[in-house]
Protein backbone atom coordinates (compact mmCIF):
# COMPACT_ATOMS: atom_id res chain seq x y z
CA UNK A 1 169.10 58.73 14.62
CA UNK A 2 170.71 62.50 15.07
CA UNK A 3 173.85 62.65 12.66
CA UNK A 4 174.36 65.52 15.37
CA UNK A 5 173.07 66.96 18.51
CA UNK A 6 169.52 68.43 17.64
CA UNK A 7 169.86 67.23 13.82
CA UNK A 8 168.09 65.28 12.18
CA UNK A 9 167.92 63.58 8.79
CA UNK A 10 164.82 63.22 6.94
CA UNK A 11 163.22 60.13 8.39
CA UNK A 12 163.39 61.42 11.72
CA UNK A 13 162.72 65.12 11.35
CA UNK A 14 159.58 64.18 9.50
CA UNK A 15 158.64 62.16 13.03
CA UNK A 16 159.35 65.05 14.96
CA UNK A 17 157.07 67.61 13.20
CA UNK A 18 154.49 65.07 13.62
CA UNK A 19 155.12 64.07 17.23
CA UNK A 20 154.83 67.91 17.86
CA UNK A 21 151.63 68.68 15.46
CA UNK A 22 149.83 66.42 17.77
CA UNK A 23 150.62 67.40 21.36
CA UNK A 24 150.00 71.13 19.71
CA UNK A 25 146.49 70.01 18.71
CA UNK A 26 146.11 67.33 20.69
CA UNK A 27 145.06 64.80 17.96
CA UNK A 28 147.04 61.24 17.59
CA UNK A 29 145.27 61.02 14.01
CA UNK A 30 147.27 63.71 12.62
CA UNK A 31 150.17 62.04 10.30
CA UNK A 32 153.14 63.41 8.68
CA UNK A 33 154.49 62.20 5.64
CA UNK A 34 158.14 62.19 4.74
CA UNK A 35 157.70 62.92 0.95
CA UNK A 36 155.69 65.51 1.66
CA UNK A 37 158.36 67.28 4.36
CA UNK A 38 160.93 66.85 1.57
CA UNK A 39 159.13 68.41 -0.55
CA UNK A 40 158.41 71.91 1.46
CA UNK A 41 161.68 72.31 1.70
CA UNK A 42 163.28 71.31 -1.67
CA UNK A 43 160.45 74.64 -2.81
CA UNK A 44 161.77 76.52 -0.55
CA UNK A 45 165.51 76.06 -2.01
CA UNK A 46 163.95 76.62 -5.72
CA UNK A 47 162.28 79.66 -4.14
CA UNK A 48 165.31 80.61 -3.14
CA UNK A 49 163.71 81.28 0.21
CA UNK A 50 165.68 78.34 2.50
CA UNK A 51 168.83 76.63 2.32
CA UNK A 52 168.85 73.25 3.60
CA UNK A 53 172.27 72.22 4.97
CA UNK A 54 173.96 68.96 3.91
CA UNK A 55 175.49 66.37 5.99
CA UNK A 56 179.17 65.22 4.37
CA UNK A 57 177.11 62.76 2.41
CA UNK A 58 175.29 65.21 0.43
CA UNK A 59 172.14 64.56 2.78
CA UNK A 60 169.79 67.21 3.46
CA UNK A 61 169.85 67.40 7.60
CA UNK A 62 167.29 69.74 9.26
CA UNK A 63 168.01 71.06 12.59
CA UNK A 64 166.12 72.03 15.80
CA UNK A 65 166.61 75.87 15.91
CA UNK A 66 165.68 77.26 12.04
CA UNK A 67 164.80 73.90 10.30
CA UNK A 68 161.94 72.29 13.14
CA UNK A 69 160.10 75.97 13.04
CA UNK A 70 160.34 76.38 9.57
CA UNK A 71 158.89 72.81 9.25
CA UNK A 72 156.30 73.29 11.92
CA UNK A 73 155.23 76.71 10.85
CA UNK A 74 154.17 75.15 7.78
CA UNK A 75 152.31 72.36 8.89
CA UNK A 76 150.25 74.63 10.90
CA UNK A 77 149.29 76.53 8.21
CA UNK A 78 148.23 73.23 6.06
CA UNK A 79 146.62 71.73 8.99
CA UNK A 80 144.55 75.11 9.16
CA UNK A 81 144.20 74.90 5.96
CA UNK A 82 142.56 71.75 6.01
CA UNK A 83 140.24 72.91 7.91
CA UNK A 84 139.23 76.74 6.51
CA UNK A 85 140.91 76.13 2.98
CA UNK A 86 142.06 79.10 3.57
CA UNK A 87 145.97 79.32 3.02
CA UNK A 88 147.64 77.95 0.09
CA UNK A 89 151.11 76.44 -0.12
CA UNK A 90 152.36 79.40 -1.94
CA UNK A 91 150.75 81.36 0.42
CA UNK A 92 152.53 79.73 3.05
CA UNK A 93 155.84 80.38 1.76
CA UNK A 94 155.45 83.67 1.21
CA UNK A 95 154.46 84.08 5.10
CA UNK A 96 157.12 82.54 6.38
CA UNK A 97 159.50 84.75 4.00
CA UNK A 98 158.40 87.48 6.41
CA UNK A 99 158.05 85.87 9.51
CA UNK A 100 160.78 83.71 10.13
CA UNK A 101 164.70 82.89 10.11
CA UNK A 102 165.62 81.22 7.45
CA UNK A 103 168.65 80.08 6.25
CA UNK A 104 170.55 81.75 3.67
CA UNK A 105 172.59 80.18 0.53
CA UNK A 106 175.94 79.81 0.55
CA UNK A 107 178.37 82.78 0.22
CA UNK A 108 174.97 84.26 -1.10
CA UNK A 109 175.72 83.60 -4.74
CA UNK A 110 172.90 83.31 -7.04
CA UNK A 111 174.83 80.77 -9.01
CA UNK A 112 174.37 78.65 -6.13
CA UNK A 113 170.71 78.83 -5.87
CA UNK A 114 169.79 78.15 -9.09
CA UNK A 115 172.75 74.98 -9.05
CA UNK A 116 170.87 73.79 -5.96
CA UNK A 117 167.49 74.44 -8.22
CA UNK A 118 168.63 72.04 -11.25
CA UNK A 119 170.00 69.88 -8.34
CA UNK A 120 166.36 70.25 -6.82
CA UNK A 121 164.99 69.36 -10.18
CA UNK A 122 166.58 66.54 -11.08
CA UNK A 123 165.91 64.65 -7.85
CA UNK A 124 161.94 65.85 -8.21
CA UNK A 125 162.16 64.02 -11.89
CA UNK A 126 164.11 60.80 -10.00
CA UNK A 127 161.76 60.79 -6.73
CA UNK A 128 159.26 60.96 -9.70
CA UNK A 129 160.25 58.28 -11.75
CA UNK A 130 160.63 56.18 -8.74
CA UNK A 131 156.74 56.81 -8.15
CA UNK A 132 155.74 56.14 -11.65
CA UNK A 133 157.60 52.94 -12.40
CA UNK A 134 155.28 50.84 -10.85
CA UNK A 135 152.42 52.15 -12.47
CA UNK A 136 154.31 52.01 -15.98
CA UNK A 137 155.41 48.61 -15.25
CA UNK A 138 151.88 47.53 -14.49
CA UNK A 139 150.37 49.52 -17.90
CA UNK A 140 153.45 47.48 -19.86
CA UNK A 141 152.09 44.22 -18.09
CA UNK A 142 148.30 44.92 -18.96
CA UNK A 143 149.23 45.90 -22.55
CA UNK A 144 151.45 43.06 -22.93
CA UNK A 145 148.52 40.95 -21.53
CA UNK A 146 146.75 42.07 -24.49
CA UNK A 147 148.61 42.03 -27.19
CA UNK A 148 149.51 38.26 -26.03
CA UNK A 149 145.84 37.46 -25.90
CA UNK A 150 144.87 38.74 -29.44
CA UNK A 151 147.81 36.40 -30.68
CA UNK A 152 146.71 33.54 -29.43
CA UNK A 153 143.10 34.29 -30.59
CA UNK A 154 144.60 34.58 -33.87
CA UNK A 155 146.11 31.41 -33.57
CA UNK A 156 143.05 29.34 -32.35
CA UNK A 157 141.23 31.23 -35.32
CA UNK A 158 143.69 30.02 -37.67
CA UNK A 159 143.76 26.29 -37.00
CA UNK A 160 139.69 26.37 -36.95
CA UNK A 161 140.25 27.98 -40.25
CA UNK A 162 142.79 25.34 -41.35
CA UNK A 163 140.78 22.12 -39.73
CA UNK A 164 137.59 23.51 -41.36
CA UNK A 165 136.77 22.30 -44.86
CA UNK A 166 137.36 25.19 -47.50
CA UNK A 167 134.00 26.99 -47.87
CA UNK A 168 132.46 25.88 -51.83
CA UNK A 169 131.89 29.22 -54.08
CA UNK A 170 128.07 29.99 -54.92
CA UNK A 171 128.73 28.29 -58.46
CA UNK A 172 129.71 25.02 -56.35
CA UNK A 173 126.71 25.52 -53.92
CA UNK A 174 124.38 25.83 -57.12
CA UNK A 175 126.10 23.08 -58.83
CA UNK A 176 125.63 20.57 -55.60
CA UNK A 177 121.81 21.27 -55.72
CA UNK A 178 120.93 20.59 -58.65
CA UNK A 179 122.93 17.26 -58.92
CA UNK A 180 121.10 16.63 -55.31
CA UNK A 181 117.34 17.90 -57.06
CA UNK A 182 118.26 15.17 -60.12
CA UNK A 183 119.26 12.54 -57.99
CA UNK A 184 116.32 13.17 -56.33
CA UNK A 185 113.87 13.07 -59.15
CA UNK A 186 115.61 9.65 -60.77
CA UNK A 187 115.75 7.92 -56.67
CA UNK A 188 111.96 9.12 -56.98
CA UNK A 189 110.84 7.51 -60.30
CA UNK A 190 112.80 4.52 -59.66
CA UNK A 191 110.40 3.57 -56.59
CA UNK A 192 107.62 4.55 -58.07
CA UNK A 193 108.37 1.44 -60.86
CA UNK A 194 109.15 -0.31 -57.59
CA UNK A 195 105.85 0.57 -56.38
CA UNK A 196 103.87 -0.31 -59.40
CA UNK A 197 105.63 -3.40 -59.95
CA UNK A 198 104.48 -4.71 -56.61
CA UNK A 199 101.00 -3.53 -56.47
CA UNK A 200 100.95 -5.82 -59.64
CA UNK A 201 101.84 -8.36 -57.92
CA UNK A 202 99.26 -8.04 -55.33
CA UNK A 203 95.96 -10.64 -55.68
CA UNK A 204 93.22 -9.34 -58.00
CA UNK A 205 90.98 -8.89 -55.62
CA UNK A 206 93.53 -6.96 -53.37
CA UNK A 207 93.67 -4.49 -56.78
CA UNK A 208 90.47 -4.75 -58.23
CA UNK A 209 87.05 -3.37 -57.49
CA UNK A 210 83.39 -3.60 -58.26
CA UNK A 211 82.21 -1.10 -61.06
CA UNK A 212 78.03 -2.29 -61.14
CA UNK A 213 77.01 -5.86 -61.35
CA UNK A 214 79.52 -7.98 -63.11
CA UNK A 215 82.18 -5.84 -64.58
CA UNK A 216 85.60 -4.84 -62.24
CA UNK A 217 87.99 -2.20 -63.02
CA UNK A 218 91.34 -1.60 -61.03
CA UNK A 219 90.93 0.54 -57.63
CA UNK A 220 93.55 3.31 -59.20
CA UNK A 221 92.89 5.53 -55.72
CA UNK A 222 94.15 2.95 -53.81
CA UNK A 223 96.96 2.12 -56.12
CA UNK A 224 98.20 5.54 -55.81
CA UNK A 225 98.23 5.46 -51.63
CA UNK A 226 99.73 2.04 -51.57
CA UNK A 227 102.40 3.76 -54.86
CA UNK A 228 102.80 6.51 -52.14
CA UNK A 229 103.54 4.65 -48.86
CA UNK A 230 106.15 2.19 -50.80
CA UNK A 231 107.77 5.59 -51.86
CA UNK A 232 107.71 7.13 -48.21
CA UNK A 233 108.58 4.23 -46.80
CA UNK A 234 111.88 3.44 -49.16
CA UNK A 235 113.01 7.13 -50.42
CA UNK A 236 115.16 8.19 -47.03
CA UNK A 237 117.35 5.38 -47.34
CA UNK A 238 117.79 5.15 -51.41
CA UNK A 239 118.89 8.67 -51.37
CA UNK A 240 121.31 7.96 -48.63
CA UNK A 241 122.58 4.78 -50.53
CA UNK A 242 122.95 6.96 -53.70
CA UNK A 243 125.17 9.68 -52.00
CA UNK A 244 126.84 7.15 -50.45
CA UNK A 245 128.24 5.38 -53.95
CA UNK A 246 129.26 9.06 -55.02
């Protein structure tokens, strides 16, 4: 809404320039953006090129006479510019310098233009700020995220660590197989007198064989296979008994 007849405050001046930019070109696509407005003019008060009156408020308001040609003079120019990147925004400025009305400071003291500069400043570093926060906030989130994820990684590494049995030193290790490689060996000659003691109790003619006419002997080849099976057969589950008692 006008604060005044033919003024306008940001919002709305902004809508002007662009209603106007595209009757002058005759292109509904074009769009103006209020930052962008705002921003024109808040270098042309650091310039100190344009003064940019303000409403009781403190508002900037722009008005139809100095303020809308001033405004549409520069879009112009960008929207050329667009197209030939030819002019620059600096450029620009300096143009309308020589061109057009502007408006000067008040009383024309330089102590006002560079108060309205720091003023200019410190609501660049605010509109700024304003801009960045959400990206900051979202970096804080992400590195939060992070940092939240490698703790609890920790954590689910420490209680494997804790649930886990304590890993045995190489001295242990060595230890464990040798008293497995004796165990072993004594599980091993222990069936064998297993073996041997029931082969012997097999019939003689189950042990014995022919050697010529009338003389027998004792079939030692298959005394060993039938010593070997009994051993195969047995061994798995005596060494599983054994380590079982320890």
């Amino acid at each position: 809404m006008n604060t005044e007849d033919n003024w306008w405050r940001i919002a709305d001046f902004t809508s002007e320039i662009e209603r106007l930019m595209q009757n002058q070109y005759d292109d509904d696509s074009i769009s103006m953006h209020t930052n962008t407005i705002d921003r024109w003019f808040k270098d042309l008060e650091k310039k100190g090129i344009h003064y940019v009156t303000r409403s009781q408020s403190g508002q900037r308001i722009y008005n139809s006479e100095i303020d809308l040609k001033i405004g549409m003079f520069i879009a112009a120019y960008r929207h050329e510019e667009d197209k030939k990147n030819k002019f620059s925004l600096d450029g620009v400025y300096h143009l309308l310098e020589q061109q057009l009305e502007t408006r000067p400071f008040p009383d024309g003291d330089d102590t006002n233009i560079e108060r309205l500069r720091e003023t200019a400043d410190a609501s660049d570093i605010k509109e700024m700020m304003y801009e960045l926060l959400p990206e900051l906030i979202h970096e804080i989130k992400q590195e939060l995220k992070i940092e939240l994820s490698q703790e609890i990684k920790q954590e689910i590494q420490s209680d494997i660590q804790k649930a886990l049995p304590p890993a045995p030193d190489e001295a242990e290790l060595r230890a464990n197989k040798i008293d497995e490689f004796i165990t072993r060996g004594r599980i091993e000659l222990q069936l064998r007198d297993e073996a041997i003691k029931a082969w012997n109790q097999k019939p003689s003619e189950e042990r014995m064989k022919k050697v010529g006419i009338f003389k027998k002997q004792e079939d030692y080849a298959k005394k060993e296979e039938f010593i070997h099976e009994y051993k195969k057969k047995h061994l798995e589950s005596s060494i599983r008994e054994a380590f079982d008692r320890e």
